[in-house]
Structures are given as C-alpha cells and as structure tokens.
C-alpha atoms as a PDB file:
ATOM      1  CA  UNK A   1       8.777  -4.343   7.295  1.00  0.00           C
ATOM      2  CA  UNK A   2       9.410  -7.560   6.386  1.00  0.00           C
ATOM      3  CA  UNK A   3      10.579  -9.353   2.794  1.00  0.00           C
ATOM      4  CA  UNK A   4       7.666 -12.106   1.924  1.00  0.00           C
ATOM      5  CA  UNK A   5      10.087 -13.550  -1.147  1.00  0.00           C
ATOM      6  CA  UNK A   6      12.897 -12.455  -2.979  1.00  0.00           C
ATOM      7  CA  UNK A   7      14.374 -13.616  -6.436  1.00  0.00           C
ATOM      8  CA  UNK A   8      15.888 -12.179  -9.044  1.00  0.00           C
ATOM      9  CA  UNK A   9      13.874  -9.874 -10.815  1.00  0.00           C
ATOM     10  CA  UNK A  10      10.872  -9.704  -8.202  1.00  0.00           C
ATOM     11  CA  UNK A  11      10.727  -9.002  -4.938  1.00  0.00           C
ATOM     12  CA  UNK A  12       7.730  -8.802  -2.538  1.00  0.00           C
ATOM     13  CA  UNK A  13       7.670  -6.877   0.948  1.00  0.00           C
ATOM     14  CA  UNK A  14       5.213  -6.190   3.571  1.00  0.00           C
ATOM     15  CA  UNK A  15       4.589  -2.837   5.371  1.00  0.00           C
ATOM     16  CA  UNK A  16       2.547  -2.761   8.370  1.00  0.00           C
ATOM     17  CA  UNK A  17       2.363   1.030   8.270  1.00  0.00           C
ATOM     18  CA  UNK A  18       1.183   0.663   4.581  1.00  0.00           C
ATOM     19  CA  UNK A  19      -2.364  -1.175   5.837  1.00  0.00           C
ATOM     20  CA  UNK A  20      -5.154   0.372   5.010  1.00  0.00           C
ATOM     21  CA  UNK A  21      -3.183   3.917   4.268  1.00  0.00           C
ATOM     22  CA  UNK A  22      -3.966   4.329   0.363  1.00  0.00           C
ATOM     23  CA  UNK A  23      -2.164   7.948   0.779  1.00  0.00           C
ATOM     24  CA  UNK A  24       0.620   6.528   2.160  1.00  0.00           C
ATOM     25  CA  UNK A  25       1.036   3.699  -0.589  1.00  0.00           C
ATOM     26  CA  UNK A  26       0.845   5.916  -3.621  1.00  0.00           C
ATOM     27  CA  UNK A  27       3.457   7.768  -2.334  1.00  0.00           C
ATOM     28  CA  UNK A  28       6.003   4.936  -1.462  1.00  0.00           C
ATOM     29  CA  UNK A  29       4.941   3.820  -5.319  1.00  0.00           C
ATOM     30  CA  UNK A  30       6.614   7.426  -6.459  1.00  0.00           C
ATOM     31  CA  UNK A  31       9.761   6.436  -4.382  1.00  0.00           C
ATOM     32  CA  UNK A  32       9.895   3.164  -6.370  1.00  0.00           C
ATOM     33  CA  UNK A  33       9.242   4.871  -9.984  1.00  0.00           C
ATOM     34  CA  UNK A  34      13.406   4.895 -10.182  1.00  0.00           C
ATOM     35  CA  UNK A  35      15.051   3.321 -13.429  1.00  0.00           C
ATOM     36  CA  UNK A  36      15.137  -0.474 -13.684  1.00  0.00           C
ATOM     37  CA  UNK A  37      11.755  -1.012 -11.705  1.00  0.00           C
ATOM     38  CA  UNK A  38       9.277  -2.405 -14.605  1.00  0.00           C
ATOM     39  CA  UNK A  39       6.220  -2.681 -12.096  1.00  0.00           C
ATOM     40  CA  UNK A  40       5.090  -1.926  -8.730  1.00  0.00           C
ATOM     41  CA  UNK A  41       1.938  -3.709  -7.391  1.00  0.00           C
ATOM     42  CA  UNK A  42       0.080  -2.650  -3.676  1.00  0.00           C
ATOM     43  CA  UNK A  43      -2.659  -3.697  -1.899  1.00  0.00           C
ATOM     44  CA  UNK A  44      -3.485  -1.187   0.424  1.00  0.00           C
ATOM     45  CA  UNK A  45      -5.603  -3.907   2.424  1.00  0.00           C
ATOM     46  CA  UNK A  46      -2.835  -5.911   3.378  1.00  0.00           C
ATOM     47  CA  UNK A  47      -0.033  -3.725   3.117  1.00  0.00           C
ATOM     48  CA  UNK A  48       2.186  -5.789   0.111  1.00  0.00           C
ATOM     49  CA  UNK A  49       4.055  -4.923  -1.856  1.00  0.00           C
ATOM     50  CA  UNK A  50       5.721  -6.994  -5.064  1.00  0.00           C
ATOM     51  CA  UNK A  51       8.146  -5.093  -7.091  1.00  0.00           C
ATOM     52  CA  UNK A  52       9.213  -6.390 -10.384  1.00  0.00           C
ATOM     53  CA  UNK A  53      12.687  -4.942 -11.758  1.00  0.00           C
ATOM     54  CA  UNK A  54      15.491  -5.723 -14.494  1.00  0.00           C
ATOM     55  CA  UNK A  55      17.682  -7.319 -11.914  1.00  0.00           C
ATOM     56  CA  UNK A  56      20.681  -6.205 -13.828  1.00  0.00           C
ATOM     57  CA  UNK A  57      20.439  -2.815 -13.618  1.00  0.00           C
ATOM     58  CA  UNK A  58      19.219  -2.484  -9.849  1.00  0.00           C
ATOM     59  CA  UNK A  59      19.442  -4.884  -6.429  1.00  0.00           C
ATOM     60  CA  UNK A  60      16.875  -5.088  -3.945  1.00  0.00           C
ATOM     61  CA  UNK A  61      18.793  -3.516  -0.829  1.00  0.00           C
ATOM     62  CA  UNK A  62      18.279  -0.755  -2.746  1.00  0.00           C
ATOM     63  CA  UNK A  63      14.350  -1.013  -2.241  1.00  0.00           C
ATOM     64  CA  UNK A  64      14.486  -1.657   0.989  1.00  0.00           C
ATOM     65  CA  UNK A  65      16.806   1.403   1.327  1.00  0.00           C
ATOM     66  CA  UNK A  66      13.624   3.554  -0.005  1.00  0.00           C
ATOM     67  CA  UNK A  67      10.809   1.722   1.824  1.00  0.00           C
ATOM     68  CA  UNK A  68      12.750   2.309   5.527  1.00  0.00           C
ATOM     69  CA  UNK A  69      12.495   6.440   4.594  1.00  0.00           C
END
C-alpha cells in the first residue's frame, strides 16, 4: 500500500492486493463506512482508493490503520 496524495479532507491510497479483486474492495469499503468518512470511491481496475472525510472529526492514520487489516 502506498498513499498517492493526502490533504485535509481527502486522501487517496493504492492497494495492490485490491486489483482486480471487486470482493475484496467492497469489503475494505465496509471497513471505511466509520463516522466522519463522507465518501469512499474504488476502482477495482487499478486498485485506488480516494477517501473523502470531515477532517475534523477523523485523521488519516486512522485509514491506513483499517486498510493494513
């Protein structure tokens, strides 16, 4: 996993076990479905991942927290 770009309030990610595994990226968008997280967009095709949250009420270490389980 690496983080593409991070600012406040969006933050985009890149699985390589996420790549063509649709299965496998609808559940990691139930791990994200947490409070403060407005929107979670995948593509299954290239493995990304952009998360858009209310940067007040949650940080991104917490993300990556929940993608590395």
């Amino acid at each position: 996993m690496f983080i593409v770009h991070d600012v406040p309030g969006r933050l985009r990610v890149k699985l390589e076990k996420l790549k063509n595994n649709p299965l496998r990226l609808d559940k990691v968008r139930q791990m994200l479905s947490i409070e403060g997280v407005h929107r979670v967009k995948a593509n299954a095709m290239t493995g990304s991942i952009v998360i858009e949250y209310d940067k007040l009420s949650v940080q991104p270490h917490e993300f990556i927290t929940i993608l590395h389980d």
